[in-house]
C-alpha atoms as a PDB file:
ATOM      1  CA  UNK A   1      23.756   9.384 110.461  1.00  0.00           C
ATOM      2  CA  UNK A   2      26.770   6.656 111.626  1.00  0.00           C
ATOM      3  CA  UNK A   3      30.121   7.098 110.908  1.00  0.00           C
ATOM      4  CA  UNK A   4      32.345   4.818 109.473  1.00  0.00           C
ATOM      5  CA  UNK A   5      33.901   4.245 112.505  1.00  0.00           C
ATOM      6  CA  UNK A   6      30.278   3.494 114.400  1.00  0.00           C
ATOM      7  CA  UNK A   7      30.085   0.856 111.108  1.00  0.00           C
ATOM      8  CA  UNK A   8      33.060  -0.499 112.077  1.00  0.00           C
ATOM      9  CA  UNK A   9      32.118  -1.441 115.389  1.00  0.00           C
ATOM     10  CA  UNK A  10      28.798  -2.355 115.019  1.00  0.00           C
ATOM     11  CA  UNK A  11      30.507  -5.141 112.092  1.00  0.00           C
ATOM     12  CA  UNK A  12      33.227  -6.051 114.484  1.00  0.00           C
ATOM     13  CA  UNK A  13      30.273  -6.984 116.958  1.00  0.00           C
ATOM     14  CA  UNK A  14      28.185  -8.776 114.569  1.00  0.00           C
ATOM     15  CA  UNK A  15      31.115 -10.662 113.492  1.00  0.00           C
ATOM     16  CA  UNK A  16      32.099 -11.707 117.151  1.00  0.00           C
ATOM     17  CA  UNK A  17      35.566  -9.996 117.631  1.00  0.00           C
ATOM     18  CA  UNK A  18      37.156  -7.023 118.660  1.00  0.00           C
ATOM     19  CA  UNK A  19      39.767  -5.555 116.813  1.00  0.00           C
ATOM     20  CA  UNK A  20      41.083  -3.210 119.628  1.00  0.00           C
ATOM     21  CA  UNK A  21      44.056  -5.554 120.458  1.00  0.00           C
ATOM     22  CA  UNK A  22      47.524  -5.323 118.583  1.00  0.00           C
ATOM     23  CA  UNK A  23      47.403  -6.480 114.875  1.00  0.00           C
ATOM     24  CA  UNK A  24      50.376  -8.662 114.452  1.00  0.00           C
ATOM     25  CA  UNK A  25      52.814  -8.924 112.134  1.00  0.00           C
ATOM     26  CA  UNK A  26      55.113 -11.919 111.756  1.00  0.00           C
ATOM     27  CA  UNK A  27      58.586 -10.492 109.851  1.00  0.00           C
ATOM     28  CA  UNK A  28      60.903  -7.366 108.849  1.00  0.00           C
ATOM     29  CA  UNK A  29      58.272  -5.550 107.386  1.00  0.00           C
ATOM     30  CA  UNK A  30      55.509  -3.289 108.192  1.00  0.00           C
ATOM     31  CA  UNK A  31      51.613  -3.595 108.130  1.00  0.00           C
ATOM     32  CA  UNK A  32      51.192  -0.024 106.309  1.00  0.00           C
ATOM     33  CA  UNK A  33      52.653   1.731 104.450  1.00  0.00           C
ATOM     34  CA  UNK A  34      51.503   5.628 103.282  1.00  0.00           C
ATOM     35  CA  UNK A  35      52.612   7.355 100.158  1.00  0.00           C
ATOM     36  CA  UNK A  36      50.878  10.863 100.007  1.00  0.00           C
ATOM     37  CA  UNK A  37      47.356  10.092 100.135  1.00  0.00           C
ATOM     38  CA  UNK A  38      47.830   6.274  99.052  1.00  0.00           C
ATOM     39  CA  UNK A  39      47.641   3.658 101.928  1.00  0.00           C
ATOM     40  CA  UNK A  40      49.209   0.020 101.337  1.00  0.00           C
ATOM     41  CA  UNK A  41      48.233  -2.424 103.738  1.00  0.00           C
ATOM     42  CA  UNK A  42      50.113  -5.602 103.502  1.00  0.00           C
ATOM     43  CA  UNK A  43      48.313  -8.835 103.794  1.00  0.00           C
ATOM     44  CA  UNK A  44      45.886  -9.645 105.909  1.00  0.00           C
ATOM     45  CA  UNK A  45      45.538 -13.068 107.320  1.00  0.00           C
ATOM     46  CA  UNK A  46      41.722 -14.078 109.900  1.00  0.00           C
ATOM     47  CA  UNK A  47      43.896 -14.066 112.992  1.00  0.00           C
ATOM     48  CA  UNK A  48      42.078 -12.130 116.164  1.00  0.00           C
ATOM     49  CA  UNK A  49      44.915 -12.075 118.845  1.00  0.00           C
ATOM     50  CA  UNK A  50      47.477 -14.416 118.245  1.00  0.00           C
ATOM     51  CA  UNK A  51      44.793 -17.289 116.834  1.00  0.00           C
ATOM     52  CA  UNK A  52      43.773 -17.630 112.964  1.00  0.00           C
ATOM     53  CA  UNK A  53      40.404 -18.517 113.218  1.00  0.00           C
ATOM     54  CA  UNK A  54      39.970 -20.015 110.086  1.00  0.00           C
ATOM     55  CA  UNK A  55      42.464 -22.334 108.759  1.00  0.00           C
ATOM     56  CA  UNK A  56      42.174 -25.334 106.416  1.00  0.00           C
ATOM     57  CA  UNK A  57      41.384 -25.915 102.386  1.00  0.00           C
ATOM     58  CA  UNK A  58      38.391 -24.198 101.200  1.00  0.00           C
ATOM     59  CA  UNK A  59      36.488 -26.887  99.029  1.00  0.00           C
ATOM     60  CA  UNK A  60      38.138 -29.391 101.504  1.00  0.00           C
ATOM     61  CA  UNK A  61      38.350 -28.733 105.179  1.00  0.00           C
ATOM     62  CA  UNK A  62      36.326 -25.440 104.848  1.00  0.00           C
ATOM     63  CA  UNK A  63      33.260 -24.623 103.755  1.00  0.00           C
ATOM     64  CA  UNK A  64      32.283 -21.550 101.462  1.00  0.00           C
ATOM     65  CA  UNK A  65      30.591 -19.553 104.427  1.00  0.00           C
ATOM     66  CA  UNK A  66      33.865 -20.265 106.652  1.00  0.00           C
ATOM     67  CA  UNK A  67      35.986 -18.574 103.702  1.00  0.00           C
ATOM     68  CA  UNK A  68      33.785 -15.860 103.602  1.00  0.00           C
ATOM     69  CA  UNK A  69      33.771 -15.282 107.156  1.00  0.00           C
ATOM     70  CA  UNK A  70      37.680 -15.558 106.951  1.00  0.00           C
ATOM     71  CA  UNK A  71      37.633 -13.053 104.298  1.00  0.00           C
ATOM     72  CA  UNK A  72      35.307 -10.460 106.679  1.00  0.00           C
ATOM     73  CA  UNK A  73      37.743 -10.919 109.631  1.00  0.00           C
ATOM     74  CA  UNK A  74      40.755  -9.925 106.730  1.00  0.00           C
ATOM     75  CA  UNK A  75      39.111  -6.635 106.115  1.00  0.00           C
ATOM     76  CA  UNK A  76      38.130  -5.880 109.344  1.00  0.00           C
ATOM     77  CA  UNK A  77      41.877  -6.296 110.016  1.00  0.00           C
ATOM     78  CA  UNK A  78      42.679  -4.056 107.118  1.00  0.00           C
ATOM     79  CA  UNK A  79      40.660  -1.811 108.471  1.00  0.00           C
ATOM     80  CA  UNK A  80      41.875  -1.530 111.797  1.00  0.00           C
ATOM     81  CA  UNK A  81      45.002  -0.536 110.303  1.00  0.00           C
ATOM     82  CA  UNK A  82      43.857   2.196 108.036  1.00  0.00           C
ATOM     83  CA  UNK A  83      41.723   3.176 111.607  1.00  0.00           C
ATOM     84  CA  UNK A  84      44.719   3.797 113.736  1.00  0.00           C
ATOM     85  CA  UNK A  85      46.920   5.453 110.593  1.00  0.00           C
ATOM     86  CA  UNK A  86      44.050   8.005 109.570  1.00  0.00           C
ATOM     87  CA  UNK A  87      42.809   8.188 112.913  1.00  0.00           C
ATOM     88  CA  UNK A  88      39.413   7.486 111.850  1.00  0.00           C
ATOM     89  CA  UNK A  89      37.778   5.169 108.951  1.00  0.00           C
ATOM     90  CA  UNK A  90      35.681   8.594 107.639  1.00  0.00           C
ATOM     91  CA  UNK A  91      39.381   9.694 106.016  1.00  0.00           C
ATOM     92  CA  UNK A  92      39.107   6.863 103.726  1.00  0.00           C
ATOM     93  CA  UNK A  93      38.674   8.461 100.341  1.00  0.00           C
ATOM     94  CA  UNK A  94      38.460   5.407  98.491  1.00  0.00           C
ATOM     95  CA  UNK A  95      39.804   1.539  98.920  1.00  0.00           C
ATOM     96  CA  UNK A  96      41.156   1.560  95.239  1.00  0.00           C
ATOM     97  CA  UNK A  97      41.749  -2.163  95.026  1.00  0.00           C
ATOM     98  CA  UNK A  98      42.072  -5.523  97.376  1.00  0.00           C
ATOM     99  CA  UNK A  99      43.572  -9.363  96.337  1.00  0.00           C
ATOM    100  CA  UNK A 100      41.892 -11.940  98.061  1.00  0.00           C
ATOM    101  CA  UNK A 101      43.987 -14.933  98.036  1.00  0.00           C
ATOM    102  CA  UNK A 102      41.710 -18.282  98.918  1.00  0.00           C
ATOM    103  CA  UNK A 103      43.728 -21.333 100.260  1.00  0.00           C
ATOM    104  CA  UNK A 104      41.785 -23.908  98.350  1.00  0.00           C
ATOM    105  CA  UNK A 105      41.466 -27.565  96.889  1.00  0.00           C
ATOM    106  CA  UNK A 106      42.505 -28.094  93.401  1.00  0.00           C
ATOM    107  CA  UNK A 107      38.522 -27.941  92.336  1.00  0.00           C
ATOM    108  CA  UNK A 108      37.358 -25.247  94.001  1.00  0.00           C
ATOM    109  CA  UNK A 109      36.326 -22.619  91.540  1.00  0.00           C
ATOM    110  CA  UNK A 110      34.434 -19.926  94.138  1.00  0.00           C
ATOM    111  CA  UNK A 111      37.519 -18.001  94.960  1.00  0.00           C
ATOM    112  CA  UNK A 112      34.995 -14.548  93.908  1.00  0.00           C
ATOM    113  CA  UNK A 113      32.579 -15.336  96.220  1.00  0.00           C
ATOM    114  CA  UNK A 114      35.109 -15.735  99.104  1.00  0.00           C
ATOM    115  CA  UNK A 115      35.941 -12.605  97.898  1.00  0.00           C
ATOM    116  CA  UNK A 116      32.076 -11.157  98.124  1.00  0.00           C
ATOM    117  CA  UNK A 117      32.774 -11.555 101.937  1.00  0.00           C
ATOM    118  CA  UNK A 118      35.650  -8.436 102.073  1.00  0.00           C
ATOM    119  CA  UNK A 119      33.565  -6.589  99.878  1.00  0.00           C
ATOM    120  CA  UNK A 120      30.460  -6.885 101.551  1.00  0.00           C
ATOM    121  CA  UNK A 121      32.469  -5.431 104.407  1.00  0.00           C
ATOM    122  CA  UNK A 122      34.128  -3.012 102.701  1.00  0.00           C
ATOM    123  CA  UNK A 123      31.038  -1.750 101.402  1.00  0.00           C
ATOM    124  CA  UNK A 124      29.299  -1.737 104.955  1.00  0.00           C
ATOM    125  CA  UNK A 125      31.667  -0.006 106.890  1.00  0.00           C
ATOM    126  CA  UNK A 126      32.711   2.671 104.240  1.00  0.00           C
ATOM    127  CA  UNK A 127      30.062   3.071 102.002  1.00  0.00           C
ATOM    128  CA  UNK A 128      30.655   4.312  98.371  1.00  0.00           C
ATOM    129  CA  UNK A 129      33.970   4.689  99.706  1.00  0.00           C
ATOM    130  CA  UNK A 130      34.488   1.205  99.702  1.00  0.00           C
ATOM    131  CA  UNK A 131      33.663   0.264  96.345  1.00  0.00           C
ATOM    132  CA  UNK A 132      36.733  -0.743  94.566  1.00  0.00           C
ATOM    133  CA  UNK A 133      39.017  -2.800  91.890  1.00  0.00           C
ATOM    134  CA  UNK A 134      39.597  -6.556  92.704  1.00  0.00           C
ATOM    135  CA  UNK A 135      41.132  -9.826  92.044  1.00  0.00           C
ATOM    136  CA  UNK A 136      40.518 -12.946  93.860  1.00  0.00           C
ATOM    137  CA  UNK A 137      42.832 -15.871  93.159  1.00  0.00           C
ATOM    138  CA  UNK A 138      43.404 -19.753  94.597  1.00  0.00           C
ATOM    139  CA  UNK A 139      46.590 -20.625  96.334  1.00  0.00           C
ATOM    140  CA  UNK A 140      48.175 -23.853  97.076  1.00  0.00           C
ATOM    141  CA  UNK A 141      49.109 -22.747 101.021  1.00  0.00           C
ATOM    142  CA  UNK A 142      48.887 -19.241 103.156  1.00  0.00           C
ATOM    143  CA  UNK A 143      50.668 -18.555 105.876  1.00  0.00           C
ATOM    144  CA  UNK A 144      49.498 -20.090 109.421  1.00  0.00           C
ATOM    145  CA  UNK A 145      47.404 -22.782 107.203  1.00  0.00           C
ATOM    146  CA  UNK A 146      44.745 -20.116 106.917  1.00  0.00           C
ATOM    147  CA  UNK A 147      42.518 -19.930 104.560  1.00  0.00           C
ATOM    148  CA  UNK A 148      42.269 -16.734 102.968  1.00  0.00           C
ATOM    149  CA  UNK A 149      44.746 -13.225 103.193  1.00  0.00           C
ATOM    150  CA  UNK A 150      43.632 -10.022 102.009  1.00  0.00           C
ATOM    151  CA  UNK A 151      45.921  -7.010 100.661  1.00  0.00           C
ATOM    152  CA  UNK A 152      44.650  -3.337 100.161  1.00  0.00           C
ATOM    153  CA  UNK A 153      45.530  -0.290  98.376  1.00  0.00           C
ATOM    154  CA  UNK A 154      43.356   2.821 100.150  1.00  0.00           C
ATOM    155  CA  UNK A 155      43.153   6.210  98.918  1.00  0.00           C
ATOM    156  CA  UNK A 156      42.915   8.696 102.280  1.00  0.00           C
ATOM    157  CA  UNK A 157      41.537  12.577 101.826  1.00  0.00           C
END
């Protein structure tokens, strides 16, 4: 049987990136943030080093695949971050809720399936455990131009 932090790795490969380096933050605040056994995670924007690999409109300059795989990269970032605070993904009780915001022309209306692309790694890497509450919702701009940022609100054992 793999762990969730074998999941992890094996998604992180499939996906093309490693998420090993420093997550950056840009501002006075911090990328997680625990409260007993609850876990904030601030937003997550695609950027792998210091380069967002997805940027642009989706409905415009991006396709619906590209806004998925922008989502992915989101919660792989996400959960890099709940990685290094638990000290391994297999303390993740639950991932109680995420908000996918999609960067996105004025008639783009498949902000949930952008969405299906965090979930569907969510669900991967963590299992049941990643089943969880969420809202997807289309924004004028993001920060960095990129297309999609993901926030999460984990539950650790």
């Amino acid at each position: 049987m793999t762990t969730a932090d074998q999941r992890f790795q094996h998604a992180a490969t499939a996906l093309g990136y490693s998420f090993d380096g420093e997550i950056k933050i840009g501002g006075n605040y911090v990328p997680l943030l625990r409260n007993g056994r609850d876990v904030y995670i601030s937003g997550q924007i695609p950027r792998v080093d210091s380069t967002v690999v997805v940027t642009g409109r989706a409905g415009a300059d991006v396709d619906l695949a590209q806004a998925q795989h922008a989502a992915k990269v989101c919660a792989m970032r996400a959960l890099a971050l709940l990685q290094r605070a638990l000290g391994s993904l297999d303390q993740v009780a639950a991932v109680l809720r995420i908000t996918v915001y999609v960067q996105c022309s004025a008639d783009f209306t498949q902000h949930s399936e952008v969405a299906d692309g965090a979930s569907e790694i969510l669900y991967q890497v963590l299992g049941p455990s990643g089943a969880h509450t969420r809202t997807s919702v289309g924004v004028l701009q993001l920060p960095k131009n990129a297309t999609v940022e993901l926030d999460m609100v984990a539950c650790a054992r």
